[in-house]
PDB file of N, CA and C in Angstrom:
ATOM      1  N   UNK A   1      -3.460   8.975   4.523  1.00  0.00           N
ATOM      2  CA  UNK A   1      -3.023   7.599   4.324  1.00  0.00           C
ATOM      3  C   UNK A   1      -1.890   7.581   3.311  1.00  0.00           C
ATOM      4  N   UNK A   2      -0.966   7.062   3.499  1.00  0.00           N
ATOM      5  CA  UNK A   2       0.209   6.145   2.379  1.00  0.00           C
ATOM      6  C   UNK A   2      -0.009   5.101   1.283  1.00  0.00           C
ATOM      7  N   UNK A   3       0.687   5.463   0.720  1.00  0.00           N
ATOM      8  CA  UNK A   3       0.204   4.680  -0.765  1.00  0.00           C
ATOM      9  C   UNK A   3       1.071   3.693  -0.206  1.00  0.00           C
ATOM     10  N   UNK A   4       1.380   3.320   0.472  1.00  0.00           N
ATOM     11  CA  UNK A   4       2.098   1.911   0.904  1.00  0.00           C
ATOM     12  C   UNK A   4       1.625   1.405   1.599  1.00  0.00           C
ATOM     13  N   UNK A   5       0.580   1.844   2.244  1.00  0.00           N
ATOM     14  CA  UNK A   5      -0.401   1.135   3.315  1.00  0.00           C
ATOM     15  C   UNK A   5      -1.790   0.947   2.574  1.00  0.00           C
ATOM     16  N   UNK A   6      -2.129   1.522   1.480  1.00  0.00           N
ATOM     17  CA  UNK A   6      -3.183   1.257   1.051  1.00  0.00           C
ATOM     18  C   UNK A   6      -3.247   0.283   0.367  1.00  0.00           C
ATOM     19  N   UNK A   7      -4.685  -0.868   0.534  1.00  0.00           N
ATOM     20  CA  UNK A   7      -4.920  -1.888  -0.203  1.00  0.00           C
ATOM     21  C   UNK A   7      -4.707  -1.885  -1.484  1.00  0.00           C
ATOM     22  N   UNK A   8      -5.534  -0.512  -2.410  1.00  0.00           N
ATOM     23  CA  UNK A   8      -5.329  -0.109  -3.642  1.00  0.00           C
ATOM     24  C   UNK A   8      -4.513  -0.030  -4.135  1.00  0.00           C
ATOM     25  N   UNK A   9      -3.322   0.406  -3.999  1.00  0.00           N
ATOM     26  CA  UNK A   9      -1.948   0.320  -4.294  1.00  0.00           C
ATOM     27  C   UNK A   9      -1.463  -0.942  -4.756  1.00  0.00           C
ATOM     28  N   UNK A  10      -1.007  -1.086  -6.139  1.00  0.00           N
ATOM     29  CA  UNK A  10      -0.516  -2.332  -6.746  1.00  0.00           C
ATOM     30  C   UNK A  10       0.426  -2.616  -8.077  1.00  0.00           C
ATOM     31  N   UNK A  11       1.418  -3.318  -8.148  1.00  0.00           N
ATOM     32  CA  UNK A  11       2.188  -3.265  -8.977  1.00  0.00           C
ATOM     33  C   UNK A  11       1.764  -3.785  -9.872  1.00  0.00           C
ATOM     34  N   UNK A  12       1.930  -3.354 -11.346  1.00  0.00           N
ATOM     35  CA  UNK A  12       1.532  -4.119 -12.003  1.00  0.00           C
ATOM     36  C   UNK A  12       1.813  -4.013 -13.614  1.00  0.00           C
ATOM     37  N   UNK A  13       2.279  -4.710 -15.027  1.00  0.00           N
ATOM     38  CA  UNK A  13       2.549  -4.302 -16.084  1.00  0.00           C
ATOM     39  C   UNK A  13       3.875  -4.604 -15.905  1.00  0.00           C
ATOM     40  N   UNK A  14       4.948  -4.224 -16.919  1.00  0.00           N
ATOM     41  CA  UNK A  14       6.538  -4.500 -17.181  1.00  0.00           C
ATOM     42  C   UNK A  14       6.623  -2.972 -18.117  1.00  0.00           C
ATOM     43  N   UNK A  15       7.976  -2.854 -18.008  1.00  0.00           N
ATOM     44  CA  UNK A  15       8.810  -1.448 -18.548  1.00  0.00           C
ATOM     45  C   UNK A  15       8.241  -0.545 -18.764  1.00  0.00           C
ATOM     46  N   UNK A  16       7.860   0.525 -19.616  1.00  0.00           N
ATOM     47  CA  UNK A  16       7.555   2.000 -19.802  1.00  0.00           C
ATOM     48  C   UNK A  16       5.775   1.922 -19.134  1.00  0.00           C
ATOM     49  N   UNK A  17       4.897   1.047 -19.637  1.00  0.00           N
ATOM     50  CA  UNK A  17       3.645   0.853 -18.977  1.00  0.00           C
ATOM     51  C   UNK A  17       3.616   0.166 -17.783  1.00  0.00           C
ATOM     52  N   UNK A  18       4.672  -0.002 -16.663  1.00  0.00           N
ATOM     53  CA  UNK A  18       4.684  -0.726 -15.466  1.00  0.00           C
ATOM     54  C   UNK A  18       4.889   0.325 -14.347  1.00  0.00           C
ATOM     55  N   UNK A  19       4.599  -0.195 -13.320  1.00  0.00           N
ATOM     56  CA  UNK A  19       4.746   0.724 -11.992  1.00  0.00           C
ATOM     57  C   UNK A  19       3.392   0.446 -11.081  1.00  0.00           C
ATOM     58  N   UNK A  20       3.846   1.319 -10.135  1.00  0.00           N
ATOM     59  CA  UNK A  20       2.830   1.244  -9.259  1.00  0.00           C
ATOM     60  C   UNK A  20       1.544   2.046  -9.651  1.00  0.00           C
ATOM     61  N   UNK A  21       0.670   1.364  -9.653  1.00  0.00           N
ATOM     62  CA  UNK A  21      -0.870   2.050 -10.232  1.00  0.00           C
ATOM     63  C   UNK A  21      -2.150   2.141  -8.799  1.00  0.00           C
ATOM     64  N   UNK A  22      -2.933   2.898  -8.732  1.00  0.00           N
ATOM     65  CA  UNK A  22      -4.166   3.237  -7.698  1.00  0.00           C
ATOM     66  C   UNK A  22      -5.009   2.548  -8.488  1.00  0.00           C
ATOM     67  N   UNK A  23      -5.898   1.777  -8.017  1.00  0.00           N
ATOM     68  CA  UNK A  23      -6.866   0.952  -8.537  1.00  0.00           C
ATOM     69  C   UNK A  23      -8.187   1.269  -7.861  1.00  0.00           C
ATOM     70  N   UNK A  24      -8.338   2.594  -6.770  1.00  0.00           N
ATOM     71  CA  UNK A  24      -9.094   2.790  -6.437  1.00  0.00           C
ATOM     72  C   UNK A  24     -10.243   2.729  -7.376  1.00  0.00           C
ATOM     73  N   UNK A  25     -11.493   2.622  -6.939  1.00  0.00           N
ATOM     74  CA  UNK A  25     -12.693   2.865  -8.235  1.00  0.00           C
ATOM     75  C   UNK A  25     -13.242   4.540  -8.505  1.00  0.00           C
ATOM     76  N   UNK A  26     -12.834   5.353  -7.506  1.00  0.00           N
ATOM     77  CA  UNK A  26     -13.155   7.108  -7.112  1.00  0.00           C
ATOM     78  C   UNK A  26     -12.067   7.981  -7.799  1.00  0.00           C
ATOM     79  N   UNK A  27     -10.444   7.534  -8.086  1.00  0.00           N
ATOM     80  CA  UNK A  27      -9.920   7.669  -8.265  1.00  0.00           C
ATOM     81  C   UNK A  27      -9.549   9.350  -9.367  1.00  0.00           C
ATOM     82  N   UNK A  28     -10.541   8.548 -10.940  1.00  0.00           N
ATOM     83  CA  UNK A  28     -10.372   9.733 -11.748  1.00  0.00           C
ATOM     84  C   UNK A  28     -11.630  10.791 -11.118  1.00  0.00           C
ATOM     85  N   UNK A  29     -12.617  10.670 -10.764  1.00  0.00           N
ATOM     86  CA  UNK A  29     -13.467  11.437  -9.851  1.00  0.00           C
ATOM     87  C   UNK A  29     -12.708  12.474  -8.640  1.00  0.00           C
ATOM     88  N   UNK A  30     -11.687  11.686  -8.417  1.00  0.00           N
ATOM     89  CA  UNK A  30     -10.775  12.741  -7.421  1.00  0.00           C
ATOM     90  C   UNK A  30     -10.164  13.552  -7.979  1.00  0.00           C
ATOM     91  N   UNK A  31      -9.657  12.915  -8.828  1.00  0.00           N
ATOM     92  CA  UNK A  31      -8.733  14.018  -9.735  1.00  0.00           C
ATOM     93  C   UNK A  31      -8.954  14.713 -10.331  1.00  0.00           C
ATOM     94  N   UNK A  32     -10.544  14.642 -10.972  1.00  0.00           N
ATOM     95  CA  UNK A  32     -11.050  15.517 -11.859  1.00  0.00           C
ATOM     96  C   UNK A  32     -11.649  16.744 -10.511  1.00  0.00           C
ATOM     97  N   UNK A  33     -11.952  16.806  -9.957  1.00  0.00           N
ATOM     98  CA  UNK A  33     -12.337  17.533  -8.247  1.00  0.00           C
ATOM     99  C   UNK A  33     -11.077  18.090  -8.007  1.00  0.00           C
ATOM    100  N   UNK A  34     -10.220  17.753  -7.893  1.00  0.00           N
ATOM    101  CA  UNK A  34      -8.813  18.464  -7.281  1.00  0.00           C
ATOM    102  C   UNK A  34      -8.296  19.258  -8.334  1.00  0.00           C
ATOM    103  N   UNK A  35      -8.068  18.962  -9.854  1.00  0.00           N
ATOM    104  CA  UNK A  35      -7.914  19.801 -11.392  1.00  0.00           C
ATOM    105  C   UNK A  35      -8.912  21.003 -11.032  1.00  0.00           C
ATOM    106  N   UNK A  36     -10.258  20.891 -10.718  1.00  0.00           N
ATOM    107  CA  UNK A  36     -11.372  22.071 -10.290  1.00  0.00           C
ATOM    108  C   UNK A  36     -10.665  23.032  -9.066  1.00  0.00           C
ATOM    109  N   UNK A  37     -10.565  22.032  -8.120  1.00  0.00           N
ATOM    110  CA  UNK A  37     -10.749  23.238  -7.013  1.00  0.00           C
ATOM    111  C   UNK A  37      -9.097  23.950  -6.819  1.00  0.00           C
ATOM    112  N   UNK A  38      -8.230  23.076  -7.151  1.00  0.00           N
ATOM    113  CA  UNK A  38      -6.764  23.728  -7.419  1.00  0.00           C
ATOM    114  C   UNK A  38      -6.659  24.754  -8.670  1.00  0.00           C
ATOM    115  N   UNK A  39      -6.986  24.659  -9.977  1.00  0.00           N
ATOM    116  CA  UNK A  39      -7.520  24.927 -11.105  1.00  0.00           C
ATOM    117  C   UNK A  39      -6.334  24.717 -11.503  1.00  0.00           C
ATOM    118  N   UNK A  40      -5.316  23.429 -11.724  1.00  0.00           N
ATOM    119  CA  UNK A  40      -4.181  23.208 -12.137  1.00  0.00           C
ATOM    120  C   UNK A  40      -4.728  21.504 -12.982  1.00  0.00           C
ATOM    121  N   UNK A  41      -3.583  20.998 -14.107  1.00  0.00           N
ATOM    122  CA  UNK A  41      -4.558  20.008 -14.901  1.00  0.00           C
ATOM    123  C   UNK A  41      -2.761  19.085 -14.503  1.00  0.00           C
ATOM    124  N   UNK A  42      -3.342  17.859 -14.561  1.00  0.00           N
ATOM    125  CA  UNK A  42      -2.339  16.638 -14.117  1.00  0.00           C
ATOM    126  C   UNK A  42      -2.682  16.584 -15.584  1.00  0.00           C
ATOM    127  N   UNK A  43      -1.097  16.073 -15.538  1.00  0.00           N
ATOM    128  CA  UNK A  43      -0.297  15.408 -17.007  1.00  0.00           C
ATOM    129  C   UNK A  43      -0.318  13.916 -17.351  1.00  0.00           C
ATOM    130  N   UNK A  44      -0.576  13.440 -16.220  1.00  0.00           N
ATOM    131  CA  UNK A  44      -0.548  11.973 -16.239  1.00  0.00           C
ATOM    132  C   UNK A  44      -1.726  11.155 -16.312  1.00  0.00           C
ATOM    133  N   UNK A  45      -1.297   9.673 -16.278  1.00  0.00           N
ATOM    134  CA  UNK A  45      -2.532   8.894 -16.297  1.00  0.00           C
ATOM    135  C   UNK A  45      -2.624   9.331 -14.755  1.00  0.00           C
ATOM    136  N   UNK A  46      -4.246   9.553 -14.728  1.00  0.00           N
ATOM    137  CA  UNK A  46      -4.326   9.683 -13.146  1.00  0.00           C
ATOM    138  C   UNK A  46      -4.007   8.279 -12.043  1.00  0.00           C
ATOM    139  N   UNK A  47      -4.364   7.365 -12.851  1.00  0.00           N
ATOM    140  CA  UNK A  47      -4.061   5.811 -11.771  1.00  0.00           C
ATOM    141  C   UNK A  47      -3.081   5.833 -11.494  1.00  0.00           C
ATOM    142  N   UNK A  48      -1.750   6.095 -12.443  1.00  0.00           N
ATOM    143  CA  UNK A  48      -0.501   5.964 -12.725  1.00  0.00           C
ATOM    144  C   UNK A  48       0.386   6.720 -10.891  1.00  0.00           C
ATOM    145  N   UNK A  49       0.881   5.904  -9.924  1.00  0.00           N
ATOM    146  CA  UNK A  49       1.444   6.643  -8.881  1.00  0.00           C
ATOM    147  C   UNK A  49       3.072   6.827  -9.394  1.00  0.00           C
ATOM    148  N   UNK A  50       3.957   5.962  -9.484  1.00  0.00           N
ATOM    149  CA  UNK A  50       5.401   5.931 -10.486  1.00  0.00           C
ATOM    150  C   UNK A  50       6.164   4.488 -10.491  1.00  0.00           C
ATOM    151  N   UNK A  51       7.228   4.890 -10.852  1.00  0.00           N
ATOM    152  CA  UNK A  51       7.857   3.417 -10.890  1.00  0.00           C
ATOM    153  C   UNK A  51       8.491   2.514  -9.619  1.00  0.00           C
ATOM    154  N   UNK A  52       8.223   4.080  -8.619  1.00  0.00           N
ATOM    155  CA  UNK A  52       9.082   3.204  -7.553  1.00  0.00           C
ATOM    156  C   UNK A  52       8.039   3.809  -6.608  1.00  0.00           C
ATOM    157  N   UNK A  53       7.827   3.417  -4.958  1.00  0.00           N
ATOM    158  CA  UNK A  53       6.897   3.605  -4.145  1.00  0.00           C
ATOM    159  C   UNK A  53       6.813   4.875  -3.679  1.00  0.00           C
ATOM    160  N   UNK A  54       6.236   5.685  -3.713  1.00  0.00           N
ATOM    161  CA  UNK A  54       6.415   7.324  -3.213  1.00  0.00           C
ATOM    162  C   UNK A  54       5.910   7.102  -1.396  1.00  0.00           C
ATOM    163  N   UNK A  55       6.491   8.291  -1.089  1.00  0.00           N
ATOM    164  CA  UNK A  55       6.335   8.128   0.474  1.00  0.00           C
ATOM    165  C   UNK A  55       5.087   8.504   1.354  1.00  0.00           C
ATOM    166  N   UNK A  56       4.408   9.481   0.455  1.00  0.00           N
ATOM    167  CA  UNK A  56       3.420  10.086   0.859  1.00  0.00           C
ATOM    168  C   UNK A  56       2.214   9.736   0.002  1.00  0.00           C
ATOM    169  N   UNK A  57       1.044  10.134  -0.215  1.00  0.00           N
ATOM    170  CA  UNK A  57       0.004   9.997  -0.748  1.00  0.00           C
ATOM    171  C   UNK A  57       0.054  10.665  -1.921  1.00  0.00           C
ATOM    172  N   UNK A  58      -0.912  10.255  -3.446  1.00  0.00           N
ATOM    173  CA  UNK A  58      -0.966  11.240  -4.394  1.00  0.00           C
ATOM    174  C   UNK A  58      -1.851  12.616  -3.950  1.00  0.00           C
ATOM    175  N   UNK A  59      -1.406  13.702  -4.264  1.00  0.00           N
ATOM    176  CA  UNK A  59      -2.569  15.229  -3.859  1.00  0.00           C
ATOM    177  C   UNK A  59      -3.948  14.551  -4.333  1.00  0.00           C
ATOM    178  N   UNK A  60      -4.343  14.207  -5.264  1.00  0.00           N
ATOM    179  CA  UNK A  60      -5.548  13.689  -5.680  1.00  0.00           C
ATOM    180  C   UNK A  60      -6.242  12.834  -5.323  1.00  0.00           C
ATOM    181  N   UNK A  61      -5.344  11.899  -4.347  1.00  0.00           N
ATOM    182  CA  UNK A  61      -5.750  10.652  -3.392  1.00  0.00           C
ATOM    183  C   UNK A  61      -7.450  10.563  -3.119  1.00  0.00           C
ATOM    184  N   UNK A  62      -8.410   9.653  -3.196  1.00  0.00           N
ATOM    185  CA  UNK A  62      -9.421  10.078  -2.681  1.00  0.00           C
ATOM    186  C   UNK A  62      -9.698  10.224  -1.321  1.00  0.00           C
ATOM    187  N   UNK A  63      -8.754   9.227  -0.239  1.00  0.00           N
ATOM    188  CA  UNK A  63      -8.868   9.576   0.889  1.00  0.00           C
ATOM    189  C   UNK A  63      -8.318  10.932   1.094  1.00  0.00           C
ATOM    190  N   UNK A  64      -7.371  11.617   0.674  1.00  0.00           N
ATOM    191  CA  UNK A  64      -7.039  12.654   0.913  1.00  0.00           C
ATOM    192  C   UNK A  64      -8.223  13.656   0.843  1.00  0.00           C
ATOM    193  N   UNK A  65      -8.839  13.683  -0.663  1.00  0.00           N
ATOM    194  CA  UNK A  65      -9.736  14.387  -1.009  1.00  0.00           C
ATOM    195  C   UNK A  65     -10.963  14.269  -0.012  1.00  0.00           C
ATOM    196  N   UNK A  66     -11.546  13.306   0.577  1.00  0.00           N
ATOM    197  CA  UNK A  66     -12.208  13.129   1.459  1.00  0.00           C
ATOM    198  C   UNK A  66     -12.265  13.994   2.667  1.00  0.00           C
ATOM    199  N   UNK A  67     -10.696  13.617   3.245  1.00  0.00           N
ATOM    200  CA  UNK A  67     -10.654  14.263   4.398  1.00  0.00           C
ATOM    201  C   UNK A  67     -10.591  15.887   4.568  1.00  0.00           C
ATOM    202  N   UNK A  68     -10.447  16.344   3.498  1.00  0.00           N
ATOM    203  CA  UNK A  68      -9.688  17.507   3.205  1.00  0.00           C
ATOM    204  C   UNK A  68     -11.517  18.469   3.190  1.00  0.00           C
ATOM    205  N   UNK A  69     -12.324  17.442   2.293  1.00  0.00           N
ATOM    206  CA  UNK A  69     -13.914  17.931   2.676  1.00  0.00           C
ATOM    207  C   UNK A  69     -14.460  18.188   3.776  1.00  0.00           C
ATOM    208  N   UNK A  70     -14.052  17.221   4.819  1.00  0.00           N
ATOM    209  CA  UNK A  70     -15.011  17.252   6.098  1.00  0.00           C
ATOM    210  C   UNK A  70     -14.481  18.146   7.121  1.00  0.00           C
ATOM    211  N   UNK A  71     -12.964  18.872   6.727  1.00  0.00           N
ATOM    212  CA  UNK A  71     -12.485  19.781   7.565  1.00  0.00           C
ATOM    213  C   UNK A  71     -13.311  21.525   7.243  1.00  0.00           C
TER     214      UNK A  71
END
């Protein structure tokens, strides 16, 4: 799924704390799962997607993470 198609996906805040944020509720649960099984550590706020709309999904996405299980 696209972070532009997802409900979760939402703008929100003004200047250095603004941008597009994941509001999923699984969200840091994904990320903390993907930091494990990649064994690489994100720098960022995990909600945090950027300032402008990215095209693809975050790696940490939970739908991603989902699907990526049942294969």
């Amino acid at each position: 799924m696209k972070c532009k198609d997802c409900q979760f996906c939402k703008y929100e805040g003004a200047g250095i704390a603004g941008g597009y944020k994941c509001k999923h509720p699984n969200i840091e649960e994904s990320a903390k799962k993907y930091e494990q099984l990649k064994r690489k550590v994100i720098n960022k706020d995990y909600p945090h997607i950027g300032y402008q709309m990215i095209k693809t999904s975050l790696r940490y996405c939970p739908y991603r993470i989902d699907r990526e299980e049942s294969l």
